[in-house]
N, C-alpha and C. Protein backbone atom coordinates (compact mmCIF):
# COMPACT_ATOMS: atom_id res chain seq x y z
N UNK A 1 -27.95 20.36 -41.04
CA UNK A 1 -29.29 20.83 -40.81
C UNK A 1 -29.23 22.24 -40.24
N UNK A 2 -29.83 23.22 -40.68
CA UNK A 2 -30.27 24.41 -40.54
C UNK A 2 -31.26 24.77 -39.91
N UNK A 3 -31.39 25.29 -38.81
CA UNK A 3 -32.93 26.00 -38.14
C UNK A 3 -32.90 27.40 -38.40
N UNK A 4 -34.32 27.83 -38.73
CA UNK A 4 -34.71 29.01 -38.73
C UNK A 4 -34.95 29.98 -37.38
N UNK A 5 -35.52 29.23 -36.87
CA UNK A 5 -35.73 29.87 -35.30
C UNK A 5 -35.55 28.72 -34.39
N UNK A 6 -35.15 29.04 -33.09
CA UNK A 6 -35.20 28.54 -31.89
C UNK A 6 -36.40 28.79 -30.82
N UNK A 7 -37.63 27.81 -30.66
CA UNK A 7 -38.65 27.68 -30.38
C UNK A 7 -38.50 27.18 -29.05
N UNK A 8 -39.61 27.66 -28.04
CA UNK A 8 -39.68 27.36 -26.46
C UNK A 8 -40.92 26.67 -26.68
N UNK A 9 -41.36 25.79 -25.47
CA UNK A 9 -42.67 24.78 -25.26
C UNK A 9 -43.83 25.44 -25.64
N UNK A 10 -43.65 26.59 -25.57
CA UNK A 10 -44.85 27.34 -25.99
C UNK A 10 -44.94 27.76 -27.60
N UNK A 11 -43.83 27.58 -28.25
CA UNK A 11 -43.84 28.01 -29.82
C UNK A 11 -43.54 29.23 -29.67
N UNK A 12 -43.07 29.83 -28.56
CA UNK A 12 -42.46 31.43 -28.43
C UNK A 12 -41.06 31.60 -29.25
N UNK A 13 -40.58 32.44 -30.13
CA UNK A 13 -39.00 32.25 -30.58
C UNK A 13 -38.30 32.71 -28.99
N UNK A 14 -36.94 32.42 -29.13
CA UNK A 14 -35.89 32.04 -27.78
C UNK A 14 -34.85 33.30 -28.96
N UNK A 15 -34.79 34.67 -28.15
CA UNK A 15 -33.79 35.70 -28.50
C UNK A 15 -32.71 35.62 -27.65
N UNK A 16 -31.44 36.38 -28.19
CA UNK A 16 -30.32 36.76 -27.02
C UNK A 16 -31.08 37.58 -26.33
N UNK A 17 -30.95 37.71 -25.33
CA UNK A 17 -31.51 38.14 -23.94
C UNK A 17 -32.58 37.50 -23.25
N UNK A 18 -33.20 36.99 -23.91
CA UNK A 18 -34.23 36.60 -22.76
C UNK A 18 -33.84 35.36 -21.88
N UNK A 19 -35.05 35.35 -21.16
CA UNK A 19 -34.92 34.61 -19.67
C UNK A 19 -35.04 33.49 -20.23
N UNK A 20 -34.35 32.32 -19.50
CA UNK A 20 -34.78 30.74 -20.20
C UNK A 20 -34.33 29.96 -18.99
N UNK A 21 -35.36 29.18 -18.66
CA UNK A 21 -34.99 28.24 -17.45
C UNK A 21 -35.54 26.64 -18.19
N UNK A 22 -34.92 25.80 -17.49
CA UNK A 22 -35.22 24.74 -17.75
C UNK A 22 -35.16 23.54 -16.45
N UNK A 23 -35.62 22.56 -16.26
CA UNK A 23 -35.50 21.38 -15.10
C UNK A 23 -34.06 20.82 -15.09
N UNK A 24 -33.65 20.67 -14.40
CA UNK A 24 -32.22 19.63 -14.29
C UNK A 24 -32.20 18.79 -13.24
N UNK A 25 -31.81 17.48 -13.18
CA UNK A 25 -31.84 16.91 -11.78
C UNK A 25 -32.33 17.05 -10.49
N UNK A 26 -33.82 17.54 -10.70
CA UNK A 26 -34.82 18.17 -8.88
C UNK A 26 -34.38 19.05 -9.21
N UNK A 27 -33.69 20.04 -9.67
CA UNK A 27 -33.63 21.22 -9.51
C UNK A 27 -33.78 22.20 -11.04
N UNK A 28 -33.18 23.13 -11.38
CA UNK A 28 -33.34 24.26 -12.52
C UNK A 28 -31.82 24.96 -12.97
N UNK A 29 -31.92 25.01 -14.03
CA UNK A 29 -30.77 26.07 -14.78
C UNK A 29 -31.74 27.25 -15.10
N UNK A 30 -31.20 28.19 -15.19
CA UNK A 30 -31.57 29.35 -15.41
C UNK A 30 -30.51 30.54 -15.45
N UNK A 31 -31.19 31.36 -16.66
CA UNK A 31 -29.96 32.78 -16.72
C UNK A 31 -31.25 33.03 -18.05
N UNK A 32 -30.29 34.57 -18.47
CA UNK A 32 -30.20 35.04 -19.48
C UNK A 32 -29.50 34.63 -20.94
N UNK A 33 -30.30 34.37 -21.99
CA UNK A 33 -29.83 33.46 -23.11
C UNK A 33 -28.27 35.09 -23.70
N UNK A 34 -27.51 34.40 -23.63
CA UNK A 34 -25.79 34.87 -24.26
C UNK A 34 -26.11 34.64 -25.72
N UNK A 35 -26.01 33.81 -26.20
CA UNK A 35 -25.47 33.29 -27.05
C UNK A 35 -26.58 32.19 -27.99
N UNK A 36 -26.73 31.69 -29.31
CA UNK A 36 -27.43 30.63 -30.08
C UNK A 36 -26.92 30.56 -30.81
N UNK A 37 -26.72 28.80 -31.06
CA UNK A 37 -25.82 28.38 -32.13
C UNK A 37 -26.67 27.53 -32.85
N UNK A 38 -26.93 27.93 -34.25
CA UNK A 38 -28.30 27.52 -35.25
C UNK A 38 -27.67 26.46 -36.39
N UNK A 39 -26.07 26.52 -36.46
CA UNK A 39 -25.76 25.18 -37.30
C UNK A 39 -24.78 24.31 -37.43
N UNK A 40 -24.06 23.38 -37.70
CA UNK A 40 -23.18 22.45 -37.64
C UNK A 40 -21.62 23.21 -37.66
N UNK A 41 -21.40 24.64 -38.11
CA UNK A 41 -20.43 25.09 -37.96
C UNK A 41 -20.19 25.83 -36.94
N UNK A 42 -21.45 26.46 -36.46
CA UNK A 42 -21.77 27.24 -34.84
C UNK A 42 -21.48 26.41 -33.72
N UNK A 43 -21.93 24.90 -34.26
CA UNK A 43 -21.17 23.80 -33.18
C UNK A 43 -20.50 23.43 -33.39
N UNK A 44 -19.86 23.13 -34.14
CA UNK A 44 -18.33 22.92 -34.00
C UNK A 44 -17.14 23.71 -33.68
N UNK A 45 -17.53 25.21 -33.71
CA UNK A 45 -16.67 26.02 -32.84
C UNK A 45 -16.94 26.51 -31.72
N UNK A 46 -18.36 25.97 -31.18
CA UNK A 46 -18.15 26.23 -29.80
C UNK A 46 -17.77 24.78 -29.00
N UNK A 47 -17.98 23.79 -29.79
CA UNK A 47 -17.60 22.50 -28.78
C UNK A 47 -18.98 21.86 -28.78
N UNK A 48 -19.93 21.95 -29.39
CA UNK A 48 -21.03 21.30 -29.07
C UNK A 48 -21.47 20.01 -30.35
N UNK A 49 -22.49 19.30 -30.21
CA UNK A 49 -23.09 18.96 -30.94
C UNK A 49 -24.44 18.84 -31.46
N UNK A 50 -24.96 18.70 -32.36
CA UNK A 50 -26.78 17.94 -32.32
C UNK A 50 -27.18 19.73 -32.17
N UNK A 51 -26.74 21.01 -32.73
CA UNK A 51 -27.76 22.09 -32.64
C UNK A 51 -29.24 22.22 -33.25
N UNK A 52 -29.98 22.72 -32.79
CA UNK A 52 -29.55 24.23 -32.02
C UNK A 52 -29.46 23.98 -30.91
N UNK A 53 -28.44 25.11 -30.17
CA UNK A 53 -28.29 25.14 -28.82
C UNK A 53 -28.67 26.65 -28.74
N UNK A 54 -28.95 26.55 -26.77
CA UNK A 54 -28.90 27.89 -26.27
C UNK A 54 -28.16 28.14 -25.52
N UNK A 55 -27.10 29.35 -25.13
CA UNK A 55 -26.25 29.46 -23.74
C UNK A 55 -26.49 30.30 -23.09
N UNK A 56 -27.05 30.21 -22.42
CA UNK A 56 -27.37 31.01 -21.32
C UNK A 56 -26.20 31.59 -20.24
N UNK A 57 -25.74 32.20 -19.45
CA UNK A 57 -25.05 32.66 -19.07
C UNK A 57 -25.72 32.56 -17.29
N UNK A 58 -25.15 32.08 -16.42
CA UNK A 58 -25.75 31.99 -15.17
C UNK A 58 -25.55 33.04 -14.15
N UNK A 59 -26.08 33.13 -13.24
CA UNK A 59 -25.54 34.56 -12.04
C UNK A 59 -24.02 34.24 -11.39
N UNK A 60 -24.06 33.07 -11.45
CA UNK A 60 -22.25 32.77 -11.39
C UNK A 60 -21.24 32.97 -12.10
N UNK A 61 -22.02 33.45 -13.76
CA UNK A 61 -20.90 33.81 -14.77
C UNK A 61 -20.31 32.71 -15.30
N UNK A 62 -21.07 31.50 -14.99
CA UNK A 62 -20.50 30.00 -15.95
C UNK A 62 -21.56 29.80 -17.19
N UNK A 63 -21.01 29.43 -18.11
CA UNK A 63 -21.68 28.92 -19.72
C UNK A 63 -22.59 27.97 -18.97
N UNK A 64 -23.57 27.94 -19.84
CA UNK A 64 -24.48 26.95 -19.52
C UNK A 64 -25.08 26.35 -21.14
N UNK A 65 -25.51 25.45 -21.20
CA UNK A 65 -26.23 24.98 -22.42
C UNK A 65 -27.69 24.12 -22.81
N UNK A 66 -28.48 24.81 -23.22
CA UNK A 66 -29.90 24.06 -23.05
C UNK A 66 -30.17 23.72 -24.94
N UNK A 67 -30.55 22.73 -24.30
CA UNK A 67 -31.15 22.03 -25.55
C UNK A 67 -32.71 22.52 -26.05
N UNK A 68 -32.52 22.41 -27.44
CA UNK A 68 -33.82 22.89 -27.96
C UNK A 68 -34.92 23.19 -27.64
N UNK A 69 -35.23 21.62 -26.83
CA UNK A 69 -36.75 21.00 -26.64
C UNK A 69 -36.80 20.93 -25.10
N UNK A 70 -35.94 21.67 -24.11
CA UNK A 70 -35.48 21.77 -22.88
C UNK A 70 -36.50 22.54 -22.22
């Protein structure tokens, strides 16, 4: 499966760079989007599954990964 764009709650497209936060356990992930991986070969070389993904990059400088519908 192939996506065309990567869509936020609002139907906004999700670019490299922009801001993207999401809920996690009482608390939030958040960074600047690094990286989008749009198909079954984009995930399989980064280690993921079930794309699209987003990676965001955190102020700590660790990968992070949000799901689509996140």
């Amino acid at each position: 499966m192939s996506v065309e764009r990567v869509l936020d709650k609002q139907g906004e497209p999700i670019n490299e760079g922009d801001f993207v936060r999401t809920r996690y356990r009482g608390g939030e992930h958040k960074g600047e989007v690094d990286r989008i991986v749009m198909d079954e070969k984009g995930a399989q070389e980064e280690g993921v599954a079930n794309p699209p993904k987003v990676f965001p990059k955190r102020r700590a400088g660790l990968a992070l990964t949000l799901l689509k519908g996140s």
